[in-house]
N, C-alpha and C. Protein backbone atom coordinates (compact mmCIF):
# COMPACT_ATOMS: atom_id res chain seq x y z
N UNK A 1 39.05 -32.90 5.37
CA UNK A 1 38.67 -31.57 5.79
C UNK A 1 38.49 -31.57 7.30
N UNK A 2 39.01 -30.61 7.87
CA UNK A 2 38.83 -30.65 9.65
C UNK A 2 38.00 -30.21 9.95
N UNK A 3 37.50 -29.99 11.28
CA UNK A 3 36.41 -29.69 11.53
C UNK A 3 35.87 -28.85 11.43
N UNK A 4 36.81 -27.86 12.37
CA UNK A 4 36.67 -26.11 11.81
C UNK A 4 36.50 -25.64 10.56
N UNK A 5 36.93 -26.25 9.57
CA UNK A 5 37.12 -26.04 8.37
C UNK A 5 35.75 -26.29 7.70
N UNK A 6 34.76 -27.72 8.29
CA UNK A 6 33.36 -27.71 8.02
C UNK A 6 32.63 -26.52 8.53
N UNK A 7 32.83 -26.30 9.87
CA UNK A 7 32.31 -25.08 10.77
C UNK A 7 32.08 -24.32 9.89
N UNK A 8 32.92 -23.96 9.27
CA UNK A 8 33.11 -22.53 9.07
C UNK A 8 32.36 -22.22 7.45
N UNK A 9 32.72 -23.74 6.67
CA UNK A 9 31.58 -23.72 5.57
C UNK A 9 30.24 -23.74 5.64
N UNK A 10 29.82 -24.43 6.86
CA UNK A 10 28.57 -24.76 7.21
C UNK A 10 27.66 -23.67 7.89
N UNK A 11 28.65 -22.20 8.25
CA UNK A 11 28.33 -20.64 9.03
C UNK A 11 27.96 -20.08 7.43
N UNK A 12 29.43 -20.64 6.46
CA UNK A 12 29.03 -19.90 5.27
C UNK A 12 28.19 -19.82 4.71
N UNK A 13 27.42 -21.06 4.58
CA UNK A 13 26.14 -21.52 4.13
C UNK A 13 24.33 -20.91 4.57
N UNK A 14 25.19 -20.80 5.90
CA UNK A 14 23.50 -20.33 6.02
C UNK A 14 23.55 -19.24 5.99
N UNK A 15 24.69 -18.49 6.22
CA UNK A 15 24.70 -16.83 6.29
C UNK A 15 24.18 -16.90 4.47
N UNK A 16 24.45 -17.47 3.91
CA UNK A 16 24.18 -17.25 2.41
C UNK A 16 22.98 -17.61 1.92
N UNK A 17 22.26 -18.18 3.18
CA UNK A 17 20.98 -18.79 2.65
C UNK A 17 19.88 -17.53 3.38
N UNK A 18 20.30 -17.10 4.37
CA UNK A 18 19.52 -16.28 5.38
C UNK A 18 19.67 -14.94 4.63
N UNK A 19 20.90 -14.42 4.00
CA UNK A 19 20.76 -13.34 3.31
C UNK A 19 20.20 -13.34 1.37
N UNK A 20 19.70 -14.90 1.43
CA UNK A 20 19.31 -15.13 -0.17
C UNK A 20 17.22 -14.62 0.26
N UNK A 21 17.13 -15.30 1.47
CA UNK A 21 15.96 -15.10 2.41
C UNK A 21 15.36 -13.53 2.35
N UNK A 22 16.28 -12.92 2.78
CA UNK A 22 15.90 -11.54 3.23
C UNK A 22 15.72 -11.05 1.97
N UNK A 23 16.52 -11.07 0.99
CA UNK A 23 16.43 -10.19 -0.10
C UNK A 23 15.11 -10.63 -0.78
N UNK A 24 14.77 -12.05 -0.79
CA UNK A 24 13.27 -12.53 -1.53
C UNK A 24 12.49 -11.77 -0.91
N UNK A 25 12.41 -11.61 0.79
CA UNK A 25 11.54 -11.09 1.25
C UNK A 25 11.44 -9.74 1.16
N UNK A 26 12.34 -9.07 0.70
CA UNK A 26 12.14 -7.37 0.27
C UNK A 26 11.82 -7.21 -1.04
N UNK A 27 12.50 -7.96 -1.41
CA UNK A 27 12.19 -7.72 -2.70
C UNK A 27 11.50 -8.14 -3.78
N UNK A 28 10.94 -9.57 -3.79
CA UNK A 28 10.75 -10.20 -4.97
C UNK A 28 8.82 -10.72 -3.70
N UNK A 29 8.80 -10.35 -2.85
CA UNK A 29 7.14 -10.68 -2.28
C UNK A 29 6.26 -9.32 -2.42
N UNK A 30 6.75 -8.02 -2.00
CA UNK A 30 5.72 -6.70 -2.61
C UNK A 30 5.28 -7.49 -4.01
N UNK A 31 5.82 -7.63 -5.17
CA UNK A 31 5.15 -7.24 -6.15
C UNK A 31 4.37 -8.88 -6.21
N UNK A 32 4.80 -9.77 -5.64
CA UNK A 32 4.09 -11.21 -6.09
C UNK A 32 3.06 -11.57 -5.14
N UNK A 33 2.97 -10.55 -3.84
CA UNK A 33 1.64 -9.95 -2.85
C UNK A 33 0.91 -9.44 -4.03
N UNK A 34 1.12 -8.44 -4.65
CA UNK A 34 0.35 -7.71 -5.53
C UNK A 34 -0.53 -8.32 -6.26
N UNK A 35 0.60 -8.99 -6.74
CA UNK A 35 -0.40 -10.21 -8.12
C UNK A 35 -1.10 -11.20 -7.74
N UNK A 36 -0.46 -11.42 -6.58
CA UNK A 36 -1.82 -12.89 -5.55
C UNK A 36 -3.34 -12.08 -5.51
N UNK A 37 -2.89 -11.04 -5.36
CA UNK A 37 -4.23 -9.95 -4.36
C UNK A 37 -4.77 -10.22 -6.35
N UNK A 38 -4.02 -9.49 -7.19
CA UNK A 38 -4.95 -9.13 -8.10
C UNK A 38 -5.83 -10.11 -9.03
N UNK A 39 -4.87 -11.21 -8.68
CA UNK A 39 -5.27 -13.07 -9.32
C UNK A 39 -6.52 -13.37 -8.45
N UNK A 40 -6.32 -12.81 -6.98
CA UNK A 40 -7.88 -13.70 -6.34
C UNK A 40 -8.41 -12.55 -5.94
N UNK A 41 -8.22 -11.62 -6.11
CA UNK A 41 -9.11 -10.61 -5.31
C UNK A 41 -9.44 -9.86 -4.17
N UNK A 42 -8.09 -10.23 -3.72
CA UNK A 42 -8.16 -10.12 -2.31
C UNK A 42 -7.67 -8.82 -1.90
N UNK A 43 -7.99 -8.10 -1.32
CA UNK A 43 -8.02 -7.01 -1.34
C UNK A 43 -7.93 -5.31 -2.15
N UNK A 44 -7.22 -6.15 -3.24
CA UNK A 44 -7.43 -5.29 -5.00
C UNK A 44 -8.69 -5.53 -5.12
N UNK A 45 -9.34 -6.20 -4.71
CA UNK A 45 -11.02 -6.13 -5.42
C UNK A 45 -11.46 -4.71 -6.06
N UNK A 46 -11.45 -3.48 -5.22
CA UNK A 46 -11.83 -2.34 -5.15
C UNK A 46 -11.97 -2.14 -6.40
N UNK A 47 -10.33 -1.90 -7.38
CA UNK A 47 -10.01 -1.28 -8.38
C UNK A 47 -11.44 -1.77 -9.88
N UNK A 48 -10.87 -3.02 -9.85
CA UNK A 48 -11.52 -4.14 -10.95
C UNK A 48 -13.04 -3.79 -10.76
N UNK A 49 -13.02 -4.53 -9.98
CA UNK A 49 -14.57 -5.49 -9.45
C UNK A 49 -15.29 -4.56 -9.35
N UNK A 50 -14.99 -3.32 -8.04
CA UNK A 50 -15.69 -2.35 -7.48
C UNK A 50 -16.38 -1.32 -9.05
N UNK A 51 -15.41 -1.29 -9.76
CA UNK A 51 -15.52 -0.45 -10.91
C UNK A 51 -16.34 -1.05 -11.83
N UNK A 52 -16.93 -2.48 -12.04
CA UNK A 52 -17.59 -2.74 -12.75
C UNK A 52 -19.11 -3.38 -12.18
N UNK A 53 -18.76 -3.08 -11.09
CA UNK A 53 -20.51 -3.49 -10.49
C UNK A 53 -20.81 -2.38 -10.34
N UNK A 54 -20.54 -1.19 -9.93
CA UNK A 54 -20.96 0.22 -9.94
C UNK A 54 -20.77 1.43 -10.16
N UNK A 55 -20.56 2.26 -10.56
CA UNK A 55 -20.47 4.00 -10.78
C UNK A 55 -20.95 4.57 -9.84
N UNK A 56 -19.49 5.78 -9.78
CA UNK A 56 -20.13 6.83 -8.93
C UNK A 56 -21.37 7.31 -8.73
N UNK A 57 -22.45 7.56 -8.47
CA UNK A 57 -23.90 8.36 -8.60
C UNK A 57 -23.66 9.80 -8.32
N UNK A 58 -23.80 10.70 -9.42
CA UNK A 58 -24.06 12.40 -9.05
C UNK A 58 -24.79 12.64 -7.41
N UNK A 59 -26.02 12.24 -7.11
CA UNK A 59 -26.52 12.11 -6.05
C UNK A 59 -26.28 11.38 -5.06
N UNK A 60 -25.87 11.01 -3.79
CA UNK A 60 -25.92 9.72 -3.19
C UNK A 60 -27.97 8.63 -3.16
N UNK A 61 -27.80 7.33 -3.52
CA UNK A 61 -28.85 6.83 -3.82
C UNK A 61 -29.82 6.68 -2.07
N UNK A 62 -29.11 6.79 -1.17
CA UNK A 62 -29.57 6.76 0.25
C UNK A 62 -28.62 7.65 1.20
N UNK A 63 -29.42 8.30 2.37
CA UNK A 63 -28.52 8.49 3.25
C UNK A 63 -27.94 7.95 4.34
N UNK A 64 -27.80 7.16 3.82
CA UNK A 64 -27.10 6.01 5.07
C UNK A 64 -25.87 6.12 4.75
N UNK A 65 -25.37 6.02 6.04
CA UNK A 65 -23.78 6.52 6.26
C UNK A 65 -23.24 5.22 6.90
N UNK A 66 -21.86 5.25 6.49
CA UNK A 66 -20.81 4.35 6.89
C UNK A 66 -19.45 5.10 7.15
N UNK A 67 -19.11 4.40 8.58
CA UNK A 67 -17.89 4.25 9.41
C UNK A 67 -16.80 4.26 8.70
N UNK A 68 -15.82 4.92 7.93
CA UNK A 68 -14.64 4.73 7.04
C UNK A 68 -13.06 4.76 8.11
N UNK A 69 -12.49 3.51 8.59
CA UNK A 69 -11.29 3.81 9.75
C UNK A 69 -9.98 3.78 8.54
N UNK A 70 -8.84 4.51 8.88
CA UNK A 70 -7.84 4.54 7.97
C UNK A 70 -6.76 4.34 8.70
N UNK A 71 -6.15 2.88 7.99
CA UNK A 71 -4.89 2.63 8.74
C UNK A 71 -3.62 2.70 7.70
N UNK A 72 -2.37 2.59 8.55
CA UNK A 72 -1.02 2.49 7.62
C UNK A 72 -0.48 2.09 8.00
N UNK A 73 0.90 1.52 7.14
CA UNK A 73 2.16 0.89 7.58
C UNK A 73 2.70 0.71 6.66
N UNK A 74 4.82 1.25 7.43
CA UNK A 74 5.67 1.14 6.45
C UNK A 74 6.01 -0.70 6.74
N UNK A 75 6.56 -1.24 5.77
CA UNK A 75 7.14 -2.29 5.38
C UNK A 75 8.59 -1.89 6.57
N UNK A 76 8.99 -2.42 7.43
CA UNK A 76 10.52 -2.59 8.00
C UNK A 76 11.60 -2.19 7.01
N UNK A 77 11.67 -2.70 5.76
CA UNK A 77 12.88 -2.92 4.85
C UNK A 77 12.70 -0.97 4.51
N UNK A 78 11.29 -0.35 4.42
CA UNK A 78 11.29 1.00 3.92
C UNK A 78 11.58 1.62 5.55
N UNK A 79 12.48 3.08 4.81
CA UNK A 79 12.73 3.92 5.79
C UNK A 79 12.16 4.76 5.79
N UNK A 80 10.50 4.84 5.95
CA UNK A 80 9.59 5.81 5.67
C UNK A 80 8.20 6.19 7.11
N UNK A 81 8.08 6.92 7.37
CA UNK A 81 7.08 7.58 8.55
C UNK A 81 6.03 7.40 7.30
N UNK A 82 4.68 6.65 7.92
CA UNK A 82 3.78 6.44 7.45
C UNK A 82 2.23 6.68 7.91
N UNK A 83 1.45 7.66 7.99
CA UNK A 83 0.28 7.55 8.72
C UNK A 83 -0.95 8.33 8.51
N UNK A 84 -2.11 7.72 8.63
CA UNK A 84 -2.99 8.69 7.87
C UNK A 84 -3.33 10.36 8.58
N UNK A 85 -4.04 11.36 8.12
CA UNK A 85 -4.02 12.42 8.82
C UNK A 85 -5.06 12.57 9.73
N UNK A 86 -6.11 11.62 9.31
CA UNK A 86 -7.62 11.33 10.22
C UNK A 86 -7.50 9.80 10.56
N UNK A 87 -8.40 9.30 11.44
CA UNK A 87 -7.94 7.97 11.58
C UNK A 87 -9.38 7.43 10.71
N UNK A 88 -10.57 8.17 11.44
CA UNK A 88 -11.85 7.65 10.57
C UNK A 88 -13.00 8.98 10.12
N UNK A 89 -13.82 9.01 9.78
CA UNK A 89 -14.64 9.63 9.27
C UNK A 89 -16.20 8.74 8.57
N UNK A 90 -16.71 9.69 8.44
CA UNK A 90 -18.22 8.96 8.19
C UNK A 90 -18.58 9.36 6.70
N UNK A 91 -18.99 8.42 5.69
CA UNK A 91 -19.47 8.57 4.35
C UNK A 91 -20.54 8.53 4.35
N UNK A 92 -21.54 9.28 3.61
CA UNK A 92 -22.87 8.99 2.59
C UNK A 92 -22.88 7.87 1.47
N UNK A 93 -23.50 6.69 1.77
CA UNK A 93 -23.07 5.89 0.23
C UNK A 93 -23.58 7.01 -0.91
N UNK A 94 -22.43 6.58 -1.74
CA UNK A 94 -22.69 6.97 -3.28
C UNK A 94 -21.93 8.61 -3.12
N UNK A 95 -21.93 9.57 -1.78
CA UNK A 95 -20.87 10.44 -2.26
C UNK A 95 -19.61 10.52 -1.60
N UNK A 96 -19.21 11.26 -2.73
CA UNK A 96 -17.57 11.40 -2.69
C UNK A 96 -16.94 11.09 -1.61
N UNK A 97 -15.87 11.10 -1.34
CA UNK A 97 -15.05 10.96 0.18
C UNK A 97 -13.54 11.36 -0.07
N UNK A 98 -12.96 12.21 0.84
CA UNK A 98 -11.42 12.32 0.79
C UNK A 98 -10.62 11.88 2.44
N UNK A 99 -9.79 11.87 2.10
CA UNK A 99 -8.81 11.36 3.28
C UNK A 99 -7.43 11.68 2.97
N UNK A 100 -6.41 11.99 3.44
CA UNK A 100 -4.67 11.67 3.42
C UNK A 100 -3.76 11.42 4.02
N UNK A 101 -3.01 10.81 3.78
CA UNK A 101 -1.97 10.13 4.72
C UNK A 101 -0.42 11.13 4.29
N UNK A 102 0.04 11.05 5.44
CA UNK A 102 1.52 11.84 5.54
C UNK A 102 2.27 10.52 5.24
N UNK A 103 3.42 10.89 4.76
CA UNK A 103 4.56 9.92 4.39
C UNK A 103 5.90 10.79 4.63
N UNK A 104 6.92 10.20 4.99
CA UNK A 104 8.14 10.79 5.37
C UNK A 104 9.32 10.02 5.14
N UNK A 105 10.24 10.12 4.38
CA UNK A 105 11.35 9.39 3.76
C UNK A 105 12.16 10.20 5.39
N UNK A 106 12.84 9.23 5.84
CA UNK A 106 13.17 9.35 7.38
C UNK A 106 14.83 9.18 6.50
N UNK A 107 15.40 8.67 5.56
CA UNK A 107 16.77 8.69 5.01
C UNK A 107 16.81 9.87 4.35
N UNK A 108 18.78 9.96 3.85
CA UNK A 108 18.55 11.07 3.69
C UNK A 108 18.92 10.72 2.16
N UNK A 109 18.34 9.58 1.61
CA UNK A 109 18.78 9.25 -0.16
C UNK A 109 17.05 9.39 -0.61
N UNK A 110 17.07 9.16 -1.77
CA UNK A 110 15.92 9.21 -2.66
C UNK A 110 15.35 7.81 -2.41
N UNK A 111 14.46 7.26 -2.21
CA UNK A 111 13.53 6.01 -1.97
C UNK A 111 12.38 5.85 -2.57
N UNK A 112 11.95 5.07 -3.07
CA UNK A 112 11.09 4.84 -4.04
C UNK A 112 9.93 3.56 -3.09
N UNK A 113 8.82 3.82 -3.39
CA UNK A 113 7.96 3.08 -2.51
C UNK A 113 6.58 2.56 -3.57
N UNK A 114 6.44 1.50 -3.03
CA UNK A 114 4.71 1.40 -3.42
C UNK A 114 3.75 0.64 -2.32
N UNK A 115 2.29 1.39 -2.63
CA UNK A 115 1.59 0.88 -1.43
C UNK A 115 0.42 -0.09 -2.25
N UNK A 116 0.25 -1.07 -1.21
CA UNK A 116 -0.54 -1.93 -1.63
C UNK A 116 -1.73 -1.84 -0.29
N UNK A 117 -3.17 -1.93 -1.02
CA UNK A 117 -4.46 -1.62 0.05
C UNK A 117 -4.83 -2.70 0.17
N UNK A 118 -6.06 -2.41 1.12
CA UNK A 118 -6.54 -3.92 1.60
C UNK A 118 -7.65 -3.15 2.47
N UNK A 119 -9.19 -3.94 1.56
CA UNK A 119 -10.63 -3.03 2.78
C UNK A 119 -10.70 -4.13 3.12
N UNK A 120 -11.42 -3.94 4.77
CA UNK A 120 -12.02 -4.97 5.54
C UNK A 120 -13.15 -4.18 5.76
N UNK A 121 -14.27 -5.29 6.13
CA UNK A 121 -14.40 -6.68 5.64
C UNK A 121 -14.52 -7.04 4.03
N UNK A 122 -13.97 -8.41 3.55
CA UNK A 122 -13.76 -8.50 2.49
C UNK A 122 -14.74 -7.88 1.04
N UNK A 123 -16.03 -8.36 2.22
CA UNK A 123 -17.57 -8.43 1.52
C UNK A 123 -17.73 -6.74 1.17
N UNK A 124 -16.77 -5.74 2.03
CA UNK A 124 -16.85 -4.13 1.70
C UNK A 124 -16.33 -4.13 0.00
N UNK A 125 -15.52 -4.67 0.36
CA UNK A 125 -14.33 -4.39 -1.19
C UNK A 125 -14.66 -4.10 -2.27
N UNK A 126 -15.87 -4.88 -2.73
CA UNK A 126 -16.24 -4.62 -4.35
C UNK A 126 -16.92 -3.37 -4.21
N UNK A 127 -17.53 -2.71 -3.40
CA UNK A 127 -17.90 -1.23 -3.33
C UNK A 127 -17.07 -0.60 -3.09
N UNK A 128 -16.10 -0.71 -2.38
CA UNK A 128 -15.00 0.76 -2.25
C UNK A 128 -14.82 1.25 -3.06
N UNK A 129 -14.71 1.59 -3.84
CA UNK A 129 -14.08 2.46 -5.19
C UNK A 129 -13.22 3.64 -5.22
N UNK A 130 -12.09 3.73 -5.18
CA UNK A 130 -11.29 4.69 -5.49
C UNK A 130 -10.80 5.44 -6.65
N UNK A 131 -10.85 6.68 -6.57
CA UNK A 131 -11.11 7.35 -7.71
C UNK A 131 -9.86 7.85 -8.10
N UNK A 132 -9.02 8.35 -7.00
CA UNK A 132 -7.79 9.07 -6.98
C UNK A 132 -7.01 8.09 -5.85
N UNK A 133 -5.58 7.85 -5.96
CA UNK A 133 -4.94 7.07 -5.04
C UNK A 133 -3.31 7.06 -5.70
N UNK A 134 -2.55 7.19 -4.10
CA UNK A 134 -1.27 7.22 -4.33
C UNK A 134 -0.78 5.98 -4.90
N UNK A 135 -1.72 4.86 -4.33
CA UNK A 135 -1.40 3.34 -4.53
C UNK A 135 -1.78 2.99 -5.89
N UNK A 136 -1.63 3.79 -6.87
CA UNK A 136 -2.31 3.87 -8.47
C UNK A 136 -0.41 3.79 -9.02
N UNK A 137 0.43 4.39 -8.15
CA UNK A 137 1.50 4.77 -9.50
C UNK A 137 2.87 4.30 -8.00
N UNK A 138 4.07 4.02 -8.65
CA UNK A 138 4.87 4.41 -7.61
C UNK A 138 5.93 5.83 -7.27
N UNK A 139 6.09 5.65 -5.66
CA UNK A 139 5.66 7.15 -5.47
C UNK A 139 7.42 6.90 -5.10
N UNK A 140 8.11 8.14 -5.02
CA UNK A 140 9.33 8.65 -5.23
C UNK A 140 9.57 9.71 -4.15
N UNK A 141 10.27 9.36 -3.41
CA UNK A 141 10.47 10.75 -2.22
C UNK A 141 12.29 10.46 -2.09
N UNK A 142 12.24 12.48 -2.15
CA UNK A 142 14.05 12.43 -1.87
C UNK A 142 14.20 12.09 -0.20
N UNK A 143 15.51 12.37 0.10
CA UNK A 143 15.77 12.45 1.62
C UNK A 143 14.82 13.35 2.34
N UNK A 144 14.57 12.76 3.05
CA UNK A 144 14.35 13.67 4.10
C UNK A 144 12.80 14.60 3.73
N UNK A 145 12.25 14.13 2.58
CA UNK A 145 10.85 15.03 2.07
C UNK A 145 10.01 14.20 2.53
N UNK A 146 8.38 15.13 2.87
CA UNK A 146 7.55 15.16 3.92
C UNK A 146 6.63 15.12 2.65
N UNK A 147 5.57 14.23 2.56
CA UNK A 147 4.64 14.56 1.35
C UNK A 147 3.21 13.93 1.92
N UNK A 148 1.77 14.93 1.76
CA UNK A 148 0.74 14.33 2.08
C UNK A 148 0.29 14.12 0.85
N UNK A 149 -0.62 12.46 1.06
CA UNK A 149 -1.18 12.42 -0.27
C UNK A 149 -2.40 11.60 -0.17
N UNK A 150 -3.15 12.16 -1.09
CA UNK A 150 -4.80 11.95 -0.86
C UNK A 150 -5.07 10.81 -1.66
N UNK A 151 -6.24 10.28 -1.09
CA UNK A 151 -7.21 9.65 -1.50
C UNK A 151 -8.21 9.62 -1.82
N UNK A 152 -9.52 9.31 -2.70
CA UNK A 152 -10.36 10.55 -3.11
C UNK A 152 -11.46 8.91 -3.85
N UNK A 153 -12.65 8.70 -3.07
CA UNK A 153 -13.11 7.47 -2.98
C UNK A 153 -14.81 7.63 -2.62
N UNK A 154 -15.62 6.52 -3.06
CA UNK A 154 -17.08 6.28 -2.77
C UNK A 154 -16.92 5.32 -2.40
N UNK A 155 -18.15 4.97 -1.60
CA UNK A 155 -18.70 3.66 -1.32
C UNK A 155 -20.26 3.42 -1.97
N UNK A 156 -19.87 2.73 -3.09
CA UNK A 156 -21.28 2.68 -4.05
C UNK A 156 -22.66 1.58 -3.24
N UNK A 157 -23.53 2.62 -3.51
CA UNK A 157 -25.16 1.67 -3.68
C UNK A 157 -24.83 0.52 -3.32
N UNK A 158 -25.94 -0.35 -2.83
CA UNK A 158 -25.67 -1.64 -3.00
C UNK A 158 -24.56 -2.67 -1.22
N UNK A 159 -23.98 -1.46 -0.89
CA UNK A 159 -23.06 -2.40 0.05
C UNK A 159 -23.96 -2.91 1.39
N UNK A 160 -23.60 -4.07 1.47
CA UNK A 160 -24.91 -4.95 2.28
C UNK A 160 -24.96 -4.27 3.52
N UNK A 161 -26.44 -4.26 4.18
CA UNK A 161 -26.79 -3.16 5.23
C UNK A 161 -26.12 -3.65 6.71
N UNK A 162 -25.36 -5.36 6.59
CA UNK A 162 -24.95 -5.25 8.02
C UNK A 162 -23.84 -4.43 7.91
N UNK A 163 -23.20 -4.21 6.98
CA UNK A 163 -21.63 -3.66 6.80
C UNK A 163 -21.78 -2.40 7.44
N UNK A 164 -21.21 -1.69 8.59
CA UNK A 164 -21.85 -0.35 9.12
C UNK A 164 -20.27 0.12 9.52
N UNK A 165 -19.47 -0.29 9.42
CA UNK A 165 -18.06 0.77 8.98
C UNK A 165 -17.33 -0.59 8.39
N UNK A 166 -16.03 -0.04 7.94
CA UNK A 166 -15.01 -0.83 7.29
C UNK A 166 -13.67 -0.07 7.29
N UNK A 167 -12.55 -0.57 6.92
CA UNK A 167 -11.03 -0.41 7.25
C UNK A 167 -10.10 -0.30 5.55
N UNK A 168 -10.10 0.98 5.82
CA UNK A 168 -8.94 0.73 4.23
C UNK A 168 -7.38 0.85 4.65
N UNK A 169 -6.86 0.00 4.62
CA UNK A 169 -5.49 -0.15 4.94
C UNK A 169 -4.29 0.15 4.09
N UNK A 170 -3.29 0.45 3.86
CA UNK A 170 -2.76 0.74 3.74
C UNK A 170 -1.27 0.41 3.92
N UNK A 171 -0.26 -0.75 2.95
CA UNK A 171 1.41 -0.89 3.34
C UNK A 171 2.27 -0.53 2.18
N UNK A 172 3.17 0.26 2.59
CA UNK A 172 4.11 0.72 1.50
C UNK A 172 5.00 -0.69 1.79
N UNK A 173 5.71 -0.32 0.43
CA UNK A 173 6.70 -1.34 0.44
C UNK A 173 7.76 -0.69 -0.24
N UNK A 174 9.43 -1.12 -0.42
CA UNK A 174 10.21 -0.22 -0.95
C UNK A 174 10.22 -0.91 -2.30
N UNK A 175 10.48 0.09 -3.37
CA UNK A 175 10.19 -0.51 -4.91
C UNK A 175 11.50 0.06 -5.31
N UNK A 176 12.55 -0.01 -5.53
CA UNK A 176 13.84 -0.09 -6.06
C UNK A 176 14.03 -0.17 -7.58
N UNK A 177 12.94 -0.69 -8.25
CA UNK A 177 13.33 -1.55 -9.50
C UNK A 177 13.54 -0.29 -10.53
N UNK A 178 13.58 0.85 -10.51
CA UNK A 178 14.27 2.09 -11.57
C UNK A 178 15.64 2.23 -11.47
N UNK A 179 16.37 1.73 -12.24
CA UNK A 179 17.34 1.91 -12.09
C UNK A 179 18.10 2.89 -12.27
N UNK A 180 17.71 4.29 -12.73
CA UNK A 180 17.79 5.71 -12.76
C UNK A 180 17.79 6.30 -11.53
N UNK A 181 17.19 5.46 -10.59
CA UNK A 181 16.87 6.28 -9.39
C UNK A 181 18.09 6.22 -8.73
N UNK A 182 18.79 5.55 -8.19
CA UNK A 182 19.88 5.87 -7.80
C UNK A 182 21.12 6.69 -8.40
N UNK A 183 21.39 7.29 -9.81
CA UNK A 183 21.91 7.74 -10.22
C UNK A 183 21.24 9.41 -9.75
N UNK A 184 20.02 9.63 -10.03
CA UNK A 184 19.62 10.50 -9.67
C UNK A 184 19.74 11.16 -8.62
N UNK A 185 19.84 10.33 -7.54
CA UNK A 185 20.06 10.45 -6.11
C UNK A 185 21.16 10.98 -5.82
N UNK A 186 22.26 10.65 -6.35
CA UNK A 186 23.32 11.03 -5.92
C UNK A 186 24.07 12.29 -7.19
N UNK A 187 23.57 12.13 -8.02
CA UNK A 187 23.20 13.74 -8.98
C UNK A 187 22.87 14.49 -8.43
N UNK A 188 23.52 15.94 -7.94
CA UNK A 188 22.84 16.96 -7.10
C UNK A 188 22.14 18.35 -8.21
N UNK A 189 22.58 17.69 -9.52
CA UNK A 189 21.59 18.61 -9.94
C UNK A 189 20.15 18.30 -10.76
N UNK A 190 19.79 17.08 -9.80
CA UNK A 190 18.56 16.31 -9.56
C UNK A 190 18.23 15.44 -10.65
């Protein structure tokens, strides 16, 4: 075999290894991020944990208020405008709280997304509690549609008194795995 002839297997090779790369990394780490988070807790705490150390309270149990900052981000691989509509706001523990973030499918096909959260500091997490959340289901936007969508959350009793604001974050990721969806997409009578 000549040399060029290795060259050119040896270009083949990594181009095949670098594009075996990319696709793990779009595709097959969102959902196995997910399950790390939900196996240790790490930033899914909220859902589980938060929900079984406390309940909403009709009343708030104190008026002490906490710092709530709201961040976002699309994933690179998604072609989506991502950002919340407030950046922070101030809670009462124990009542209610809303917030929403704009999202924007920037293509002009149907895209399918899911977001995965994350409160800081960790020690916030088991109190956050979310009641309503986009990051509950995956979310579906055609071309080019503009959609705000809420969040609807306490911070229960109990969250330790140095904690005096915290960060709910926010990354979509693109979720592909319906395989209807692309048929749909290109179906114009939806």
């Amino acid at each position: 075999m000549s040399t060029g002839a290795r060259h050119g297997a040896l270009v083949a090779r990594l181009l095949l290894v670098a594009a075996a790369m990319f696709a793990f990394g779009v595709f097959a780490m969102p959902p196995l991020y997910e399950k790390f988070c939900e196996i240790t807790g790490i930033g899914q705490a909220g859902v589980g944990a938060a929900a079984s150390k406390a309940t909403a309270p009709a009343v708030p149990h104190a008026p002490r208020r906490v710092e709530v900052r709201f961040d976002a981000t699309a994933n690179s691989a998604l072609p989506w405008r991502f950002k919340p509509l407030q950046r922070h706001m101030e809670v009462v523990l124990g009542a209610a709280g809303e917030s929403a973030y704009l999202v924007e499918n920037l293509s002009d096909e149907a895209i399918a997304g899911r977001a995965v959260y994350n409160v800081t500091p960790p020690e916030a997490a088991p109190y956050f509690v979310k009641t309503e959340c986009f990051c509950f289901a995956r979310q579906e936007l055609a071309g080019g549609e503009r959609r705000e969508m809420p969040v609807r959350f306490y911070i229960a009793a109990g969250l330790p008194e140095d904690i005096r604001e915290l960060t709910l974050s926010y990354t979509f990721f693109r979720n592909d795995d319906d395989p209807g969806l692309a048929a749909r997409s290109a179906d114009p009578s939806g």
